[in-house]
PDB file of N, CA and C in Angstrom:
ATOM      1  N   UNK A   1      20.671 -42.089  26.427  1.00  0.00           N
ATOM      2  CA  UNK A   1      19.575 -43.036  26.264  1.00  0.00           C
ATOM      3  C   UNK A   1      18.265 -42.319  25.931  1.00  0.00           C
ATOM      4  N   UNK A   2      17.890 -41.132  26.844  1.00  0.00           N
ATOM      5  CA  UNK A   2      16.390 -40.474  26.626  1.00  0.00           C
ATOM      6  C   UNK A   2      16.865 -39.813  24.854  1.00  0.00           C
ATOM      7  N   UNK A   3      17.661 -39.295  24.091  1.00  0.00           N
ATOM      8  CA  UNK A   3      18.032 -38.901  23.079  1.00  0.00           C
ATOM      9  C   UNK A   3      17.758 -40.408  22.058  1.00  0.00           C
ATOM     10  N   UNK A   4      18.188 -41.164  22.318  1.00  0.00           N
ATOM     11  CA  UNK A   4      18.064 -42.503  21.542  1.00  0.00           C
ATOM     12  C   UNK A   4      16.540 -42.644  21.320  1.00  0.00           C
ATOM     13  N   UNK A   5      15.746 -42.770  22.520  1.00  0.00           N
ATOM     14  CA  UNK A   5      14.388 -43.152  22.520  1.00  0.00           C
ATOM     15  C   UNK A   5      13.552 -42.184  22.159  1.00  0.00           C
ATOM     16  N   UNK A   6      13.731 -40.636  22.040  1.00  0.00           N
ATOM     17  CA  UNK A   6      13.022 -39.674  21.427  1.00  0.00           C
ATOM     18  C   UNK A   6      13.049 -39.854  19.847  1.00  0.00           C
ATOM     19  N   UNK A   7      14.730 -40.176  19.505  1.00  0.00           N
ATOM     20  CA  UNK A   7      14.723 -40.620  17.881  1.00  0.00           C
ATOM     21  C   UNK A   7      13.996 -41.586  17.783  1.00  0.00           C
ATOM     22  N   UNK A   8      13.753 -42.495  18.251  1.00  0.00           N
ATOM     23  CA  UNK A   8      13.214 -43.826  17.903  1.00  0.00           C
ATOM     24  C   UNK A   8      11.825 -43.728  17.409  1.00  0.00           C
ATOM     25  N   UNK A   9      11.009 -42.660  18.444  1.00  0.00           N
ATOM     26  CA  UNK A   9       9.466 -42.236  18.570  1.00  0.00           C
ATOM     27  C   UNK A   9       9.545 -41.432  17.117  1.00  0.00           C
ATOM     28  N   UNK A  10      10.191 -40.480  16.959  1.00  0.00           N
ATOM     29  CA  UNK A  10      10.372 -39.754  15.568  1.00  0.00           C
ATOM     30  C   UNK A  10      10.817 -40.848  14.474  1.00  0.00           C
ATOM     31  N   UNK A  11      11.244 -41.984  14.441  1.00  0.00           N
ATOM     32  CA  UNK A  11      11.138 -42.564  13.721  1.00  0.00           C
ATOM     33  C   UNK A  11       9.361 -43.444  13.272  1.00  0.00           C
ATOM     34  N   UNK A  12       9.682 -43.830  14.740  1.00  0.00           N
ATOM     35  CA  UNK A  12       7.698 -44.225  14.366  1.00  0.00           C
ATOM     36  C   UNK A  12       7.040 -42.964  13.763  1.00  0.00           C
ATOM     37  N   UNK A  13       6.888 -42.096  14.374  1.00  0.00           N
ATOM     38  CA  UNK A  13       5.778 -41.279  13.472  1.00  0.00           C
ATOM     39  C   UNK A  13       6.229 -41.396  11.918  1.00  0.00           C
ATOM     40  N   UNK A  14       7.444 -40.787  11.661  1.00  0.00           N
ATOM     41  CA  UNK A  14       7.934 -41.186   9.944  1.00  0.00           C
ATOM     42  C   UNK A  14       7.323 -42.492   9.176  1.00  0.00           C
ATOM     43  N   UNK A  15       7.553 -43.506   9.833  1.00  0.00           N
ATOM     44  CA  UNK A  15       6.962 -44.631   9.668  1.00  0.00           C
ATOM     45  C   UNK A  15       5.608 -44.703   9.246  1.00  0.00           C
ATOM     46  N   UNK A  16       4.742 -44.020  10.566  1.00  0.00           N
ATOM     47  CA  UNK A  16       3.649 -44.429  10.434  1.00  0.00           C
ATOM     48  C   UNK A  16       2.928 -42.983   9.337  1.00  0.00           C
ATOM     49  N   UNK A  17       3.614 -42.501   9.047  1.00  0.00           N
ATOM     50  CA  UNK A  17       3.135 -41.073   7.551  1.00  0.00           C
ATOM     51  C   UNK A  17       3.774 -42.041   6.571  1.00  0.00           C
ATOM     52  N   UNK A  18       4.469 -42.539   6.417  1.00  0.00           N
ATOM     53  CA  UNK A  18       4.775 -43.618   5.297  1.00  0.00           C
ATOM     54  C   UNK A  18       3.388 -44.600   5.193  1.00  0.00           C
ATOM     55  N   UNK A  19       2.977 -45.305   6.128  1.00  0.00           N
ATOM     56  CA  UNK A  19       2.040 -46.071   6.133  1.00  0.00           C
ATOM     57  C   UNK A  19       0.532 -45.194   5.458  1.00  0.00           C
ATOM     58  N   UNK A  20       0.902 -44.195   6.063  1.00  0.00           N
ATOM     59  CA  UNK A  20      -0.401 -43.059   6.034  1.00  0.00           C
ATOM     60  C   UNK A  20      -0.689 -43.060   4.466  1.00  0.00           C
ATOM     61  N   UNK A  21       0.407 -43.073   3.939  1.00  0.00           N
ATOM     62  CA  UNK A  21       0.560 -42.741   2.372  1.00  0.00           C
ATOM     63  C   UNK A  21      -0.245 -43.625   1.535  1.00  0.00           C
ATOM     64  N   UNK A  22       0.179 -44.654   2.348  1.00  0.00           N
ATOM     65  CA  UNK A  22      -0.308 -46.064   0.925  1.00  0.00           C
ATOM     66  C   UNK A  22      -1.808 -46.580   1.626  1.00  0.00           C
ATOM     67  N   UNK A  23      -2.191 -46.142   2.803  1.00  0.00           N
ATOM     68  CA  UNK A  23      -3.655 -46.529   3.159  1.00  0.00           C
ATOM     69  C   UNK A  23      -4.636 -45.306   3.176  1.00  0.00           C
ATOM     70  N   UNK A  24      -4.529 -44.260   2.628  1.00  0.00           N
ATOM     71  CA  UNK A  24      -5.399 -43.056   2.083  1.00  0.00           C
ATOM     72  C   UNK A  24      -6.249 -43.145   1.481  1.00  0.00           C
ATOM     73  N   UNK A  25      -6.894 -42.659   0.852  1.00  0.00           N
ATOM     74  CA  UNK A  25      -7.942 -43.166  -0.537  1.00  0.00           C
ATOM     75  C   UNK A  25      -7.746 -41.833  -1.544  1.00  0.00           C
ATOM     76  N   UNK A  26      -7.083 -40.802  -0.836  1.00  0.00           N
ATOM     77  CA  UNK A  26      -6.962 -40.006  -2.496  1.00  0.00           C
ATOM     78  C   UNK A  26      -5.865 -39.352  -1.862  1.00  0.00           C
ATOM     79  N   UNK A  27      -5.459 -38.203  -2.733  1.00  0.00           N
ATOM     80  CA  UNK A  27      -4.354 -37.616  -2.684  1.00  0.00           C
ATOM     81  C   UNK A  27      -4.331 -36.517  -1.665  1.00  0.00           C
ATOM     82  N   UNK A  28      -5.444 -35.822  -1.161  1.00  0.00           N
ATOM     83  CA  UNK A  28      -5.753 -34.985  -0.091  1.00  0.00           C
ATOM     84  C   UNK A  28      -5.593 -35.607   1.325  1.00  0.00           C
ATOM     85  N   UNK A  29      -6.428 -37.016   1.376  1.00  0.00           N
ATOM     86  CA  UNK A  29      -5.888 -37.401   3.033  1.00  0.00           C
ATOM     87  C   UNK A  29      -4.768 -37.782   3.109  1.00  0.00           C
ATOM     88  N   UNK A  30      -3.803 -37.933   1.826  1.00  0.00           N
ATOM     89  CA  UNK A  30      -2.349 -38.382   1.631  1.00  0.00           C
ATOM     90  C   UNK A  30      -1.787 -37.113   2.216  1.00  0.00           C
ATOM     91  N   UNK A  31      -2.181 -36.224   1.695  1.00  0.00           N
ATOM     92  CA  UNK A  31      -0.863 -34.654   2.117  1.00  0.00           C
ATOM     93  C   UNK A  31      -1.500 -34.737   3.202  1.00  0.00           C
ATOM     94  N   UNK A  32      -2.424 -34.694   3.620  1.00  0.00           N
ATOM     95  CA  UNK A  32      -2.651 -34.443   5.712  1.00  0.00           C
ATOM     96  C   UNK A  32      -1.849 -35.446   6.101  1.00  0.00           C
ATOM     97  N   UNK A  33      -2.060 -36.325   5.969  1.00  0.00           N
ATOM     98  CA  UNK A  33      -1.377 -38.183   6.641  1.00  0.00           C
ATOM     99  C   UNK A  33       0.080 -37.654   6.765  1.00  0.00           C
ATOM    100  N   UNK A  34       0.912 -37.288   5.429  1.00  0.00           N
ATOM    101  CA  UNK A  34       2.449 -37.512   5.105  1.00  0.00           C
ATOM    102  C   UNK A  34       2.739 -36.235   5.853  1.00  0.00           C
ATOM    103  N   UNK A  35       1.928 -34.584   5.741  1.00  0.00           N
ATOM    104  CA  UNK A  35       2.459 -33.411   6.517  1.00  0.00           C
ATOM    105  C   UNK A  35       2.703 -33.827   8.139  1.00  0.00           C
ATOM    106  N   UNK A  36       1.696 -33.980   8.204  1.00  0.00           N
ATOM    107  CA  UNK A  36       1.426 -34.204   9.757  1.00  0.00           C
ATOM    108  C   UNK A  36       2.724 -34.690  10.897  1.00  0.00           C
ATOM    109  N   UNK A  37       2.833 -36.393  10.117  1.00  0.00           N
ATOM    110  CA  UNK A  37       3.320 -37.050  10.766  1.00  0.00           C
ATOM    111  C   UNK A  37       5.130 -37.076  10.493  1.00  0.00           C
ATOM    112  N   UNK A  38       5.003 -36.386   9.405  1.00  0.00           N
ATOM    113  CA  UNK A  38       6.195 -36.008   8.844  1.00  0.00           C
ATOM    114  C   UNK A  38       6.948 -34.770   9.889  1.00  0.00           C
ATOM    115  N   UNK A  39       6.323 -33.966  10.083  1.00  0.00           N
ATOM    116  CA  UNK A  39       6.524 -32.678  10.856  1.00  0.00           C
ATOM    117  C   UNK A  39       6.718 -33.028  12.246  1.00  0.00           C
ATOM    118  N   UNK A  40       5.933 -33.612  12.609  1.00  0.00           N
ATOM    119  CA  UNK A  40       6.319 -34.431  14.073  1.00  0.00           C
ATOM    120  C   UNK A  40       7.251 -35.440  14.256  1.00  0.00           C
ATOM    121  N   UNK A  41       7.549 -36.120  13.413  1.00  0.00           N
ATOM    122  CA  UNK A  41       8.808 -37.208  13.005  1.00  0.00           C
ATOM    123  C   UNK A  41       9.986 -36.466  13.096  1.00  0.00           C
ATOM    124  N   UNK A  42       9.973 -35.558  11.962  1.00  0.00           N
ATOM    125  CA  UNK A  42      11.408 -34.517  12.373  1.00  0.00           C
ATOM    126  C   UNK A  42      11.568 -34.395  12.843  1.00  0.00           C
ATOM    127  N   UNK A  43      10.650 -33.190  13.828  1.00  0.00           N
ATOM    128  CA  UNK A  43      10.930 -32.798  14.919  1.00  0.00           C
ATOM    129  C   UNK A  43      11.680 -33.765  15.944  1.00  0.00           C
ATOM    130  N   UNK A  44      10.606 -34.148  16.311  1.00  0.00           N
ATOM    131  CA  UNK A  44      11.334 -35.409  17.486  1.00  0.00           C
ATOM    132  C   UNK A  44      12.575 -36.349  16.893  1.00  0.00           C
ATOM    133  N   UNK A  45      12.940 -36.731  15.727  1.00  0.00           N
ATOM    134  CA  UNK A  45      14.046 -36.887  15.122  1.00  0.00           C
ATOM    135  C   UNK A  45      15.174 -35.859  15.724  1.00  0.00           C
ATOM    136  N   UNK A  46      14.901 -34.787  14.809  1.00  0.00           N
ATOM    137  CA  UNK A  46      16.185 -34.194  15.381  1.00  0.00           C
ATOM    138  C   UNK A  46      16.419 -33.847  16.661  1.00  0.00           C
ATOM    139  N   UNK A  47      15.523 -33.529  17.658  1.00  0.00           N
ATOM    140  CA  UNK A  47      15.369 -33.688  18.771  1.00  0.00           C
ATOM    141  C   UNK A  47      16.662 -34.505  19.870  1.00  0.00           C
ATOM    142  N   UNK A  48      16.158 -36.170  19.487  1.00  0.00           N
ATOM    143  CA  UNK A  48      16.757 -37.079  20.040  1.00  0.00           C
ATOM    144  C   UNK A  48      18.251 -37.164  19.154  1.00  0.00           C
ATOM    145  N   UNK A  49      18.400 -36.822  17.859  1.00  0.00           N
ATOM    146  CA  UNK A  49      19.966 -36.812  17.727  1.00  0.00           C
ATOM    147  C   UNK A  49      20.768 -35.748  18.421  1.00  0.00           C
ATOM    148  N   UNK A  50      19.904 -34.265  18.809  1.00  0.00           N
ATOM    149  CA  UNK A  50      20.595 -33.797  19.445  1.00  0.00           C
ATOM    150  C   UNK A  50      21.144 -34.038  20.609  1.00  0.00           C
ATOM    151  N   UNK A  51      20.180 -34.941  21.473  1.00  0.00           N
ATOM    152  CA  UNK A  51      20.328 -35.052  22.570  1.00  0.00           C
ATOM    153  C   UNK A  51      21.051 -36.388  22.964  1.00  0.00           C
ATOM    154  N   UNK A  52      21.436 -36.879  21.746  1.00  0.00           N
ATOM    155  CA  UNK A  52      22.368 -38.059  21.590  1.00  0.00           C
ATOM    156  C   UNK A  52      23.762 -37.346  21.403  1.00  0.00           C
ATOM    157  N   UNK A  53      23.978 -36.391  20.900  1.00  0.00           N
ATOM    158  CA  UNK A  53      25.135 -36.145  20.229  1.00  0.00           C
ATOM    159  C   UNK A  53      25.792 -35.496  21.355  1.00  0.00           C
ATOM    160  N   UNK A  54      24.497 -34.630  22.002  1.00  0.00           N
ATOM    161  CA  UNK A  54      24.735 -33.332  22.947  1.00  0.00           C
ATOM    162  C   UNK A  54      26.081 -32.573  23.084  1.00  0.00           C
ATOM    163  N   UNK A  55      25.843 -32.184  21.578  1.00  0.00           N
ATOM    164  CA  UNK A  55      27.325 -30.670  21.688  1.00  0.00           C
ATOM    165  C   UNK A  55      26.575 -29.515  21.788  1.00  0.00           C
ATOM    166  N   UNK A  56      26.991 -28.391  22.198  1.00  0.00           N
ATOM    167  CA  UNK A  56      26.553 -26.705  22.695  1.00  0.00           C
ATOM    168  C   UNK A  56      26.425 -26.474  21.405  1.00  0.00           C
ATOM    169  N   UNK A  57      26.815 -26.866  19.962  1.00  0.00           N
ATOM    170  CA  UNK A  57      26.521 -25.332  18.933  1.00  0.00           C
ATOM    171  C   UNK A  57      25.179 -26.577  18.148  1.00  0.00           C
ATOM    172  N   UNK A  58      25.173 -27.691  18.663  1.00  0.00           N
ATOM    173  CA  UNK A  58      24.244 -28.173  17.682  1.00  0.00           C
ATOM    174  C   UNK A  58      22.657 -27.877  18.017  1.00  0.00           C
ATOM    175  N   UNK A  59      22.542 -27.443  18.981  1.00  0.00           N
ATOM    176  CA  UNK A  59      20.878 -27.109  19.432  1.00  0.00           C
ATOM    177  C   UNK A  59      20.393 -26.041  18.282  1.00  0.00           C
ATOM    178  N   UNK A  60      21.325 -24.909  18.428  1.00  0.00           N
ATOM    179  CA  UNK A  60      21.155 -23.628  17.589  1.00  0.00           C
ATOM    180  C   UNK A  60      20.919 -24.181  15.987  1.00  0.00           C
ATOM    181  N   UNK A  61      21.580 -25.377  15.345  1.00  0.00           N
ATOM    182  CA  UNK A  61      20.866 -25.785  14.235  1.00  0.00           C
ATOM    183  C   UNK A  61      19.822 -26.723  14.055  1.00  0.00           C
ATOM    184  N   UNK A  62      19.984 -27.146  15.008  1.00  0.00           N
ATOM    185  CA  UNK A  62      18.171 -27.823  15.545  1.00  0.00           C
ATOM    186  C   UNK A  62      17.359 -27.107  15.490  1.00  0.00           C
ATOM    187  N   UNK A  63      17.199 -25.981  16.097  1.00  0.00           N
ATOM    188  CA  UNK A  63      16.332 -25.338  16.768  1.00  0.00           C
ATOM    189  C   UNK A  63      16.085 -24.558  15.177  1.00  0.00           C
ATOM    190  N   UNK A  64      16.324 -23.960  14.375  1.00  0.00           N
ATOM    191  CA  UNK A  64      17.012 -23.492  13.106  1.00  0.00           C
ATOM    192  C   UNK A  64      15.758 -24.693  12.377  1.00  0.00           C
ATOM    193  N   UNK A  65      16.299 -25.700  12.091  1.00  0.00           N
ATOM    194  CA  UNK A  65      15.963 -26.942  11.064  1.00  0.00           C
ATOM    195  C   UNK A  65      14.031 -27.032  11.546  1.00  0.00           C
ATOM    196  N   UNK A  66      13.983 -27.613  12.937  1.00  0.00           N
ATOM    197  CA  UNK A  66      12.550 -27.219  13.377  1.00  0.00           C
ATOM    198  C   UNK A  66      11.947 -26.196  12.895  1.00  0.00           C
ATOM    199  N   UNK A  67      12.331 -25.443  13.061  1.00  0.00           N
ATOM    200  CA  UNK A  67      11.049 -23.836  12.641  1.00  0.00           C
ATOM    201  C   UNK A  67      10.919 -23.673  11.150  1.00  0.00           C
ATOM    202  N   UNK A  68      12.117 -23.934  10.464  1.00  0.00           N
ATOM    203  CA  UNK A  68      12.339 -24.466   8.973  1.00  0.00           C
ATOM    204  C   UNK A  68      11.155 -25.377   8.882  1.00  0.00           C
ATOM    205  N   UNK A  69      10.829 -26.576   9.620  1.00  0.00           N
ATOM    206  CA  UNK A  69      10.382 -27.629   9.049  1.00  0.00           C
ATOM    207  C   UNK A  69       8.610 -26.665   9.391  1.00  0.00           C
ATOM    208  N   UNK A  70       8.178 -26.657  10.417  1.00  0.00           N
ATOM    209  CA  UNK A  70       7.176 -25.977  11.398  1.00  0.00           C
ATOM    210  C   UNK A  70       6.875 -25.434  10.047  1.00  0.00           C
ATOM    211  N   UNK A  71       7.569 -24.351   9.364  1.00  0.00           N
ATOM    212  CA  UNK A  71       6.786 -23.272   8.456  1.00  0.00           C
ATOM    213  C   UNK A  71       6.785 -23.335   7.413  1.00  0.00           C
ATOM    214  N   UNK A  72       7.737 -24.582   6.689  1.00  0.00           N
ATOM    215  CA  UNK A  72       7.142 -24.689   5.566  1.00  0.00           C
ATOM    216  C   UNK A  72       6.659 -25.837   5.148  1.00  0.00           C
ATOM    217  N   UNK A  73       6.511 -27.178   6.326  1.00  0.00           N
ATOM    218  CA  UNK A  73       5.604 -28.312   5.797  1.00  0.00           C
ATOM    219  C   UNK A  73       4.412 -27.771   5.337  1.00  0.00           C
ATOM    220  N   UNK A  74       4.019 -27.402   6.500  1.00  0.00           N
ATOM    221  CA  UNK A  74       2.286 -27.280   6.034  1.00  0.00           C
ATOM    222  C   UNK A  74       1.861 -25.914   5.012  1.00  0.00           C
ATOM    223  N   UNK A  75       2.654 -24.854   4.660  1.00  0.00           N
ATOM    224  CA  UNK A  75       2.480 -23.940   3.869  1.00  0.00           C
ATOM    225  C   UNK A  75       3.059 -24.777   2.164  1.00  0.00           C
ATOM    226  N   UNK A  76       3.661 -25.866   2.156  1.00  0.00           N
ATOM    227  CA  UNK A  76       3.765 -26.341   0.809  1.00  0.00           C
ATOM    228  C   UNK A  76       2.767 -27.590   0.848  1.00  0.00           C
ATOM    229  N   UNK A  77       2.390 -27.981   1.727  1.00  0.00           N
ATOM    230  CA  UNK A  77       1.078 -29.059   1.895  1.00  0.00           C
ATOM    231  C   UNK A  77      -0.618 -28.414   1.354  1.00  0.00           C
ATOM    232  N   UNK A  78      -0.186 -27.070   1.891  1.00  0.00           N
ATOM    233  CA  UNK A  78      -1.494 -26.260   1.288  1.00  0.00           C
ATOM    234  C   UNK A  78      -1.731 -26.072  -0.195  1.00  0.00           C
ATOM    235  N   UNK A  79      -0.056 -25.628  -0.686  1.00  0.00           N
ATOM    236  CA  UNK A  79      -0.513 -25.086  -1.915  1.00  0.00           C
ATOM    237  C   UNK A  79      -0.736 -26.537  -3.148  1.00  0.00           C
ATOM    238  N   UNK A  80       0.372 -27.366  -2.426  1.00  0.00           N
ATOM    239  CA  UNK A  80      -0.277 -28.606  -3.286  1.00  0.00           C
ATOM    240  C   UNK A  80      -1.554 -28.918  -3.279  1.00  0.00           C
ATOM    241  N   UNK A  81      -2.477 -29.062  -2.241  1.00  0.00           N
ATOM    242  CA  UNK A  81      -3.843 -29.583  -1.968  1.00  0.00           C
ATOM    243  C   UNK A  81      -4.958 -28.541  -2.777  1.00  0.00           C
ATOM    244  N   UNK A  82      -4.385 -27.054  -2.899  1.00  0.00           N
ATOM    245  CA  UNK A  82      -5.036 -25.745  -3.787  1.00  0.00           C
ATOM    246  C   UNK A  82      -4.895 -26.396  -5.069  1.00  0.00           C
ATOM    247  N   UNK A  83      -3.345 -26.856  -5.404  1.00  0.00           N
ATOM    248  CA  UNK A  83      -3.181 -26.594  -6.950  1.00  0.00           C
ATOM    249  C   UNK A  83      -3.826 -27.979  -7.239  1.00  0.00           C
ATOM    250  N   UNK A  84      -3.616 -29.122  -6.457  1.00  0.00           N
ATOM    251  CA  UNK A  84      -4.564 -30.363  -6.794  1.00  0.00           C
ATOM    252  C   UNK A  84      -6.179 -30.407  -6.937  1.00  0.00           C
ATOM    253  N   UNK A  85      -6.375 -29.410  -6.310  1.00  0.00           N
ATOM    254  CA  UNK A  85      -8.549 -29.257  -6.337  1.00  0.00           C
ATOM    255  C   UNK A  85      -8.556 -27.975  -7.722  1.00  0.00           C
ATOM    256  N   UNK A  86      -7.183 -27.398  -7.971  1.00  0.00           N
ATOM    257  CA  UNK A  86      -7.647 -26.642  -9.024  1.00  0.00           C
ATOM    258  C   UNK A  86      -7.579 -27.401 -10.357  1.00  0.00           C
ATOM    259  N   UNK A  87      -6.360 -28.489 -10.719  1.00  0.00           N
ATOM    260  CA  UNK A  87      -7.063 -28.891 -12.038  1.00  0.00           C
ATOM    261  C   UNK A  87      -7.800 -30.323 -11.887  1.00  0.00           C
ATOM    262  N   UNK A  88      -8.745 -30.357 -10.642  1.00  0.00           N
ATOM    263  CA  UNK A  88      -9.593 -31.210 -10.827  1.00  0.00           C
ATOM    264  C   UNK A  88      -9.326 -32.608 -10.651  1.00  0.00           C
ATOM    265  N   UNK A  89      -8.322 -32.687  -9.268  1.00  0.00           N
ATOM    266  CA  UNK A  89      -8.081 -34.003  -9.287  1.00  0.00           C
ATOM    267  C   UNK A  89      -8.998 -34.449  -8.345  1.00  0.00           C
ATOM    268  N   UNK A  90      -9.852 -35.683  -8.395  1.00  0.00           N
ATOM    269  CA  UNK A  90     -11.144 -36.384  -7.879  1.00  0.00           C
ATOM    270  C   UNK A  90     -11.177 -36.548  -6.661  1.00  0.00           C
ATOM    271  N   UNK A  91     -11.332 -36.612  -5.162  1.00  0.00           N
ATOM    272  CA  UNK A  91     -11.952 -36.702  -3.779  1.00  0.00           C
ATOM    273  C   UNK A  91     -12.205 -38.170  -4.167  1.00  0.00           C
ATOM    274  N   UNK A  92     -11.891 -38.573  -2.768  1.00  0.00           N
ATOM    275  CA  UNK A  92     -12.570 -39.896  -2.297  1.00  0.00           C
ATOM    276  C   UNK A  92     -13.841 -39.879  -2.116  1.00  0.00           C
ATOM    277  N   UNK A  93     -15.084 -40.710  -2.550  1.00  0.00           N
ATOM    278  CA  UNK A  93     -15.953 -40.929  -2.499  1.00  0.00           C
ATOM    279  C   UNK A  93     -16.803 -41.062  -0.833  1.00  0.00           C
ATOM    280  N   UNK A  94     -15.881 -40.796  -0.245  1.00  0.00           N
ATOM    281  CA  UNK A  94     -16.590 -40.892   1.063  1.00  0.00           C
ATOM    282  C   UNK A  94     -16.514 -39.458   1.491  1.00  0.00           C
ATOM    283  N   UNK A  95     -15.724 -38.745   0.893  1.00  0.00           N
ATOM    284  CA  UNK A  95     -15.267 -37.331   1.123  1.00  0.00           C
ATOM    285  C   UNK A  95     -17.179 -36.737   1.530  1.00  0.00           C
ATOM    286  N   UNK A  96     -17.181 -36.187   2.850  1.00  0.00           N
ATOM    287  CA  UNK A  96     -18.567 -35.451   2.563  1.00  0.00           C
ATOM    288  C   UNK A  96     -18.384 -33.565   2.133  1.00  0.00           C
ATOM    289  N   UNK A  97     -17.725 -33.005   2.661  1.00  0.00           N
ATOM    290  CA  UNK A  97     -17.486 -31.639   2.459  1.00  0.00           C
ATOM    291  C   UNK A  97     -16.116 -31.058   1.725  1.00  0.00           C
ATOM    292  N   UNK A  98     -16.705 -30.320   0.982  1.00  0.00           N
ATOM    293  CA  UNK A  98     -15.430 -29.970   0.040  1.00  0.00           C
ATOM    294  C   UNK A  98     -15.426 -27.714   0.368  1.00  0.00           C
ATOM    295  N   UNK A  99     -14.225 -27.817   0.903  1.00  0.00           N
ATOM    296  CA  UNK A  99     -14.359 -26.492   1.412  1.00  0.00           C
ATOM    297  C   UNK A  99     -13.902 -25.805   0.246  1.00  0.00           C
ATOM    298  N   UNK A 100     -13.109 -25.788  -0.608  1.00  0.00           N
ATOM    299  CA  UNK A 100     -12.569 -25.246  -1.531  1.00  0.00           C
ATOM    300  C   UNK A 100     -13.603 -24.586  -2.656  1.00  0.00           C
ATOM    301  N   UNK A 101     -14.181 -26.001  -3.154  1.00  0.00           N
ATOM    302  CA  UNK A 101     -15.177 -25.339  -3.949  1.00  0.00           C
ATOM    303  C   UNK A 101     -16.035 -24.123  -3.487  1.00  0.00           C
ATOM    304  N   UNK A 102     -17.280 -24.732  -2.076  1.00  0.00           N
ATOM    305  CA  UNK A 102     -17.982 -23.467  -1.950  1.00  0.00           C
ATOM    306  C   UNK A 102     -17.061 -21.616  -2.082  1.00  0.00           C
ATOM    307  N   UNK A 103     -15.482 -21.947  -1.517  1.00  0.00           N
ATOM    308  CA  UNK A 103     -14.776 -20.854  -1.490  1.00  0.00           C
ATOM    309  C   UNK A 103     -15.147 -20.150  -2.938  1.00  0.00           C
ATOM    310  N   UNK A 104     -14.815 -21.161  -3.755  1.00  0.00           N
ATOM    311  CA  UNK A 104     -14.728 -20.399  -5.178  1.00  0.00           C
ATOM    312  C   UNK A 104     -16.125 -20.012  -5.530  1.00  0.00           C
TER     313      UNK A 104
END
């Protein structure tokens, strides 16, 4: 049952980075919104199937798939959000600080 209801919560977060997607205003609070909640969705996803399934060799590919997810959501969330401010795709108008530029 606690395995069922951990998936369930990892399903809401998925959910709610889906939602994140289509109520954004540009493509930058989109990759924070979708990384975020995406990374925590998994997680706790696979989490609760493990602990639904609960066999001894499946933790070790859990545990495997997590650190997978951990290191490269947000390192391919970055380089999209780099390569998107490099050919100039537009900020939301409410956007106040743009860190990238001063970088350059």
């Amino acid at each position: 049952m606690i395995g069922a209801i951990i998936a369930l919560i990892g399903s809401i977060f998925l959910l709610l980075g889906a939602l994140g997607l289509l109520r954004m205003p540009d493509v930058y609070n989109r990759m924070q919104a979708g990384t975020k909640s995406t990374t925590l969705g998994s997680m706790l996803f696979l989490i609760g199937a493990a602990l639904y399934i609960s066999k001894g060799q499946i933790w070790s590919r859990v545990i495997l798939l997590i650190l997978f997810i951990v290191f490269t959501n947000p390192i391919s969330s970055h380089a999209l959000a780099r390569a998107a401010h490099k050919i100039k795709i537009p900020m939301a108008e409410e956007t106040v600080k743009d860190d990238l530029t001063e970088d350059e």
